[in-house]
PDB file of N, CA and C in Angstrom:
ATOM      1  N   UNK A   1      13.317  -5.233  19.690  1.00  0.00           N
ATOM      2  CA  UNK A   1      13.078  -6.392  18.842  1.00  0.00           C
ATOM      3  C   UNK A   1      11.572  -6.673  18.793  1.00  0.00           C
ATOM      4  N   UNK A   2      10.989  -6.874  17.347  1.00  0.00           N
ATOM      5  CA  UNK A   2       9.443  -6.870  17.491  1.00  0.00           C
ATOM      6  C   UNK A   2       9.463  -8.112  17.545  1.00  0.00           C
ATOM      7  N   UNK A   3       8.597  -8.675  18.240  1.00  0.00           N
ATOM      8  CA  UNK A   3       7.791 -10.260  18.085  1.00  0.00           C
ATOM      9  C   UNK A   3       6.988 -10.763  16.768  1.00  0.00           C
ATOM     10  N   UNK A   4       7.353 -11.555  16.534  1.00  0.00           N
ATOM     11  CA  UNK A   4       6.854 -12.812  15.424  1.00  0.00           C
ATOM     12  C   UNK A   4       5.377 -13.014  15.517  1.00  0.00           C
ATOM     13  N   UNK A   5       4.650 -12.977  14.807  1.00  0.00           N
ATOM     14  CA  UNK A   5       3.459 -13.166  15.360  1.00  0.00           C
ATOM     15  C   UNK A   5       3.185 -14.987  15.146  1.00  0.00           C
ATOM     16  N   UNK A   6       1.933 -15.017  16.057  1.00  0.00           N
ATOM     17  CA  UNK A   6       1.700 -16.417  15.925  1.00  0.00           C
ATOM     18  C   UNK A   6       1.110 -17.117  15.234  1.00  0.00           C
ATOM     19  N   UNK A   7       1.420 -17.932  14.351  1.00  0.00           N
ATOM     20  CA  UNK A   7       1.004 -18.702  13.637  1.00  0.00           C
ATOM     21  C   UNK A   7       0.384 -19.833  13.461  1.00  0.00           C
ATOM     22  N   UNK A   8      -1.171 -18.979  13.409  1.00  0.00           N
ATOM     23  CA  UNK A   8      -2.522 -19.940  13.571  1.00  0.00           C
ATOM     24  C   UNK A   8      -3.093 -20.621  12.335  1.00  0.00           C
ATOM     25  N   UNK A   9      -4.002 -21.568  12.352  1.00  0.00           N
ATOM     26  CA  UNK A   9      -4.667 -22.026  11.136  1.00  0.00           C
ATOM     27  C   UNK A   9      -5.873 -21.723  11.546  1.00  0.00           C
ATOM     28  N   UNK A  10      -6.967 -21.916  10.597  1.00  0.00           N
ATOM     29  CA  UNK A  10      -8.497 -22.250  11.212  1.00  0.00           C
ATOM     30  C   UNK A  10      -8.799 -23.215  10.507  1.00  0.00           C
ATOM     31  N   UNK A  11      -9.482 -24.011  11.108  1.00  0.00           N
ATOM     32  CA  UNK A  11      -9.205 -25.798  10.746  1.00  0.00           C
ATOM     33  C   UNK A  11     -11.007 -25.901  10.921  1.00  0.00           C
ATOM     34  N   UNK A  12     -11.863 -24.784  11.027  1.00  0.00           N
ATOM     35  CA  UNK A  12     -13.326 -25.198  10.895  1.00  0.00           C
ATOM     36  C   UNK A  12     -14.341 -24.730  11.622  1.00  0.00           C
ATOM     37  N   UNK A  13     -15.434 -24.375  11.757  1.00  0.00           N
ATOM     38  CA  UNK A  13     -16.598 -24.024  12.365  1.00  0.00           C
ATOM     39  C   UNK A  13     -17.985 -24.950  13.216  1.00  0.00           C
ATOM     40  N   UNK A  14     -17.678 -24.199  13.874  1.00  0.00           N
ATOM     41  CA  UNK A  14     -18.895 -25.229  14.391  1.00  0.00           C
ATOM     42  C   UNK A  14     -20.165 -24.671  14.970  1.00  0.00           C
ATOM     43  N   UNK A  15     -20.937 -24.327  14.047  1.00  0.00           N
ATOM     44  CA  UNK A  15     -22.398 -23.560  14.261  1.00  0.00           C
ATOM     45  C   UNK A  15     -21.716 -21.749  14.539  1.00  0.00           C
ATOM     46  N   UNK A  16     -21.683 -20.975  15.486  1.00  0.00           N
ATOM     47  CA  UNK A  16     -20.904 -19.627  15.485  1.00  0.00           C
ATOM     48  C   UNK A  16     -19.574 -19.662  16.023  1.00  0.00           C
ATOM     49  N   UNK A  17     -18.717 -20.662  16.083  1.00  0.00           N
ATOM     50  CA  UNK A  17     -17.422 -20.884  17.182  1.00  0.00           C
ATOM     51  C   UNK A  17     -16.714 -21.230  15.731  1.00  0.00           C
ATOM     52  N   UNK A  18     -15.387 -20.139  15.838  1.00  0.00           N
ATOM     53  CA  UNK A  18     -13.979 -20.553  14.655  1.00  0.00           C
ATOM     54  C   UNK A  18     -13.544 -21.793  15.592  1.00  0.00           C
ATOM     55  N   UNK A  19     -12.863 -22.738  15.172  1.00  0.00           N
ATOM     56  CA  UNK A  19     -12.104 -23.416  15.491  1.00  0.00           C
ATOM     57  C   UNK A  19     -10.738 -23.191  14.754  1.00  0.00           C
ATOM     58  N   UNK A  20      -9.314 -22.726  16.107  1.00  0.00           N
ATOM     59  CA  UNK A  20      -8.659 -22.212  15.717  1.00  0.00           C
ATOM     60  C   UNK A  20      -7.478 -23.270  16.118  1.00  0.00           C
ATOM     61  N   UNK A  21      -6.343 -23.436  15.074  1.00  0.00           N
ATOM     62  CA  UNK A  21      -5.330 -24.306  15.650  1.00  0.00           C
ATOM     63  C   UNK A  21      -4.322 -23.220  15.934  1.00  0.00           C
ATOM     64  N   UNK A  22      -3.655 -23.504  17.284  1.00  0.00           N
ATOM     65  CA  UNK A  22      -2.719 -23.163  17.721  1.00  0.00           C
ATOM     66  C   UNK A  22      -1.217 -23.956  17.311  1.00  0.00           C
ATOM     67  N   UNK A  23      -0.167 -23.499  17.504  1.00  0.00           N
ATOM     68  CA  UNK A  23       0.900 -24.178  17.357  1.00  0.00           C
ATOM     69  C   UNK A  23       0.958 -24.671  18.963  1.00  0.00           C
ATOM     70  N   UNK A  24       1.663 -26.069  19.058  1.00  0.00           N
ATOM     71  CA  UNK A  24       1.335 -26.556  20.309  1.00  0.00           C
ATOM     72  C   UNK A  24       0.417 -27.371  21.313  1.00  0.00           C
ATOM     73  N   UNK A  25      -0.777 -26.830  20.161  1.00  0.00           N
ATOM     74  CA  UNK A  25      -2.250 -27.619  21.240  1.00  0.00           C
ATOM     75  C   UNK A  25      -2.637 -28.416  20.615  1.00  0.00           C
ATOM     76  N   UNK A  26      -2.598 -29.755  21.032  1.00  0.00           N
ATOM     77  CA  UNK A  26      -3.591 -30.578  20.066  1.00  0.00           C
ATOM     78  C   UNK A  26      -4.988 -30.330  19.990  1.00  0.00           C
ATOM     79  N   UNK A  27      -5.844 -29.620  20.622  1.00  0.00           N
ATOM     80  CA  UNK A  27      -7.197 -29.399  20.740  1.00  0.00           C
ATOM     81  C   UNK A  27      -7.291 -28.086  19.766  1.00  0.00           C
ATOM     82  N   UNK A  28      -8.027 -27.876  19.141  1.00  0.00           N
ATOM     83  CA  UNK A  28      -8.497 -26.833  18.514  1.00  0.00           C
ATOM     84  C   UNK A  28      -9.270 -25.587  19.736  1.00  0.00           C
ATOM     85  N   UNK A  29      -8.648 -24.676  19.334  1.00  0.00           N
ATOM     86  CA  UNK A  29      -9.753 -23.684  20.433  1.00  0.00           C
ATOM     87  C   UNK A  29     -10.668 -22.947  19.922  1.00  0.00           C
ATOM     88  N   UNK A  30     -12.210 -22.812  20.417  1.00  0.00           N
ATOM     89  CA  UNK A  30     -12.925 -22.365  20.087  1.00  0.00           C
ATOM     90  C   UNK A  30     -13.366 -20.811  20.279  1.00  0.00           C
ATOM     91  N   UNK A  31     -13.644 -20.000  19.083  1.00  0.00           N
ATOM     92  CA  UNK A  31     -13.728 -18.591  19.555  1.00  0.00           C
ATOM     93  C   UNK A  31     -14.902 -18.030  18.673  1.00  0.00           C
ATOM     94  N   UNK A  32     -15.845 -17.194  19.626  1.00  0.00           N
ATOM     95  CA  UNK A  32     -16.871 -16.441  18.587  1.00  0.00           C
ATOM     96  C   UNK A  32     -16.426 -15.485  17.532  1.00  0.00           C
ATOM     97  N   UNK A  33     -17.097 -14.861  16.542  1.00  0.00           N
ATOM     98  CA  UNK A  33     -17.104 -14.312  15.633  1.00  0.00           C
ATOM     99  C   UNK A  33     -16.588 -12.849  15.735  1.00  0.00           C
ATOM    100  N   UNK A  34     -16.699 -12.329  16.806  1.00  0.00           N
ATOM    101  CA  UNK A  34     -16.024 -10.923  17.180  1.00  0.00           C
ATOM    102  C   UNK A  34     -14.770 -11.632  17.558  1.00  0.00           C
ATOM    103  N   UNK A  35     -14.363 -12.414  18.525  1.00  0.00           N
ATOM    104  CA  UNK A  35     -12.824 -12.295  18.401  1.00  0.00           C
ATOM    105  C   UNK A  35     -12.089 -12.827  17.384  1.00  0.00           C
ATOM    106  N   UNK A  36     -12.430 -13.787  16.750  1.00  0.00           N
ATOM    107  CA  UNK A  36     -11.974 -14.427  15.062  1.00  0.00           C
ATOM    108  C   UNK A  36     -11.902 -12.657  14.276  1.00  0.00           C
ATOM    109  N   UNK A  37     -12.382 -12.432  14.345  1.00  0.00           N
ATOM    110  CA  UNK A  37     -12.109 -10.901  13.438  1.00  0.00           C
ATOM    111  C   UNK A  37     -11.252 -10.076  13.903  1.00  0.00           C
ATOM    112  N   UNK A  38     -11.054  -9.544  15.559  1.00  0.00           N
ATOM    113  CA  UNK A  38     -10.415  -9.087  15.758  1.00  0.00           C
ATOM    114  C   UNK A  38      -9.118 -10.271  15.845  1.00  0.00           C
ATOM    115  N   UNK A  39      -8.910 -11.134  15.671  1.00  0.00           N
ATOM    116  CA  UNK A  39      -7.539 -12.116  15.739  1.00  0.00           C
ATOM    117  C   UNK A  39      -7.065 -11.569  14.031  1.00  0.00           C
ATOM    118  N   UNK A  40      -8.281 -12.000  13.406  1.00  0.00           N
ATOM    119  CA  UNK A  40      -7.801 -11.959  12.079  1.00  0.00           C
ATOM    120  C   UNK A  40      -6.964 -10.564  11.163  1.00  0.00           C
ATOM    121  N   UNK A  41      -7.369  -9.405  11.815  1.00  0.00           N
ATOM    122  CA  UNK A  41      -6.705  -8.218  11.672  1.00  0.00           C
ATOM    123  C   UNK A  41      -5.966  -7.892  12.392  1.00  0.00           C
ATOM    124  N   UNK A  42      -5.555  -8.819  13.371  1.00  0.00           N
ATOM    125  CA  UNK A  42      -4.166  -8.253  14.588  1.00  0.00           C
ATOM    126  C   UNK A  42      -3.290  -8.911  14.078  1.00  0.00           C
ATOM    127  N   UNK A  43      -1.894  -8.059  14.486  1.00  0.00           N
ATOM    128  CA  UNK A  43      -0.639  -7.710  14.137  1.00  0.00           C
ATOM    129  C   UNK A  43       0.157  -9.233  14.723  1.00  0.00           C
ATOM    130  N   UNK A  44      -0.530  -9.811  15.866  1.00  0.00           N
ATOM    131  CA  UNK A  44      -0.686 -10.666  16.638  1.00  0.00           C
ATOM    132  C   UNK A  44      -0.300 -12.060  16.291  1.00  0.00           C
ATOM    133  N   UNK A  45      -1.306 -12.443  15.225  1.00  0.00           N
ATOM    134  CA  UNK A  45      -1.537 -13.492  14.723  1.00  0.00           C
ATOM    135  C   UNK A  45      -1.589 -13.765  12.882  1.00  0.00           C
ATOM    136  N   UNK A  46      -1.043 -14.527  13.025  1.00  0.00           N
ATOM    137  CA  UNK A  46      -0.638 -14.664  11.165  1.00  0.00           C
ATOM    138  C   UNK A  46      -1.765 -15.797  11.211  1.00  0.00           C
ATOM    139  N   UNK A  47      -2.595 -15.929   9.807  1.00  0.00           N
ATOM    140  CA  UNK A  47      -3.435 -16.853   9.199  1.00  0.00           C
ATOM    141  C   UNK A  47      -2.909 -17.793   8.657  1.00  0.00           C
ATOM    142  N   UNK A  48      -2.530 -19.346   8.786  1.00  0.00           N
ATOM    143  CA  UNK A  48      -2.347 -19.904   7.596  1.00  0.00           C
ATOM    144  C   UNK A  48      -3.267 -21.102   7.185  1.00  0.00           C
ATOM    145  N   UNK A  49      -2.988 -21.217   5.600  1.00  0.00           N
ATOM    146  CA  UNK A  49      -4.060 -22.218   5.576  1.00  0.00           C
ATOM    147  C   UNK A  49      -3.626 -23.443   3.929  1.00  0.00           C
ATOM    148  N   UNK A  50      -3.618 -24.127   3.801  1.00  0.00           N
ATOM    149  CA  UNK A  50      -2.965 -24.705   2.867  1.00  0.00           C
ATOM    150  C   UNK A  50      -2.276 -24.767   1.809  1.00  0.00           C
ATOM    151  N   UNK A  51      -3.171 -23.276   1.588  1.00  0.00           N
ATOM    152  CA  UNK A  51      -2.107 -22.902   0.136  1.00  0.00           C
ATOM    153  C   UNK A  51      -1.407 -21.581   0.302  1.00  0.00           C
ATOM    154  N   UNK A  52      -1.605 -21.123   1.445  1.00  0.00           N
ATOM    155  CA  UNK A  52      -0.166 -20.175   2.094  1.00  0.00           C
ATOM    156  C   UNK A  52      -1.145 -19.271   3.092  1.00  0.00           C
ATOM    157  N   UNK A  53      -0.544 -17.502   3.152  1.00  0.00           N
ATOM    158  CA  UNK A  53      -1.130 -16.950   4.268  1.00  0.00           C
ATOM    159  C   UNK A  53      -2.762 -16.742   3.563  1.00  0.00           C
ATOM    160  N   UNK A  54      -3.271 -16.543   4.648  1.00  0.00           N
ATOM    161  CA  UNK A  54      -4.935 -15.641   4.447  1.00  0.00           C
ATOM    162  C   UNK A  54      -4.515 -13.943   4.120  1.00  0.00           C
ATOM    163  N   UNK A  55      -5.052 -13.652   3.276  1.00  0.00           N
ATOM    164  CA  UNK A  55      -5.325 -12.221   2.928  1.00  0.00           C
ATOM    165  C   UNK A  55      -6.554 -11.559   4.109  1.00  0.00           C
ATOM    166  N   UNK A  56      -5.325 -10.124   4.928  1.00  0.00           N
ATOM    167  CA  UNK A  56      -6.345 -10.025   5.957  1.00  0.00           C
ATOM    168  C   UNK A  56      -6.413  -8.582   5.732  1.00  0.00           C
ATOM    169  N   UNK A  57      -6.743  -8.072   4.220  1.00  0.00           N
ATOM    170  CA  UNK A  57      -7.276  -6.863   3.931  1.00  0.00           C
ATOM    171  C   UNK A  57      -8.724  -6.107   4.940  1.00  0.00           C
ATOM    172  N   UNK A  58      -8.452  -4.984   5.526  1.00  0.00           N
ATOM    173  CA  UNK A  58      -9.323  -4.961   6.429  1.00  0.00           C
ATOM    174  C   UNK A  58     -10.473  -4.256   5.417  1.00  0.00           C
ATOM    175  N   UNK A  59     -11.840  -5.176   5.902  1.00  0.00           N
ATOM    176  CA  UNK A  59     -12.783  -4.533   4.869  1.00  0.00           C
ATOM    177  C   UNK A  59     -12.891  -2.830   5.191  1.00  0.00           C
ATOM    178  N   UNK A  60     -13.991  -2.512   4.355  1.00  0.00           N
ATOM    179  CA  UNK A  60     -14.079  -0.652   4.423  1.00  0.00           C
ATOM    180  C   UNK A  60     -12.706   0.152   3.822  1.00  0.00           C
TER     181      UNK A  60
END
């Protein structure tokens, strides 16, 4: 049985830190720019954001 991935938002930036919402946390967690990319192309984690998923076409 494969796992669901998790379903994050990004709710904002703050100077080089994603601010990422988790399901569950009221705090936003903060992550640099290499792992926001690698989150954003893993199998891991689904994007969402108001008007449905993020397109996570990998550039190149």
């Amino acid at each position: 049985m494969k796992k669901q991935p998790v379903k994050v938002q990004l709710v904002g930036k703050n100077n080089d830190r994603y601010q990422i919402k988790f399901p569950y946390l009221e705090t936003p967690v903060e992550v640099n720019e290499q792992l926001y990319s690698k989150m954003l192309y893993s199998d891991q984690y689904q994007f969402r954001n108001t008007t449905g998923t993020v397109n996570r076409t990998h550039p190149g």
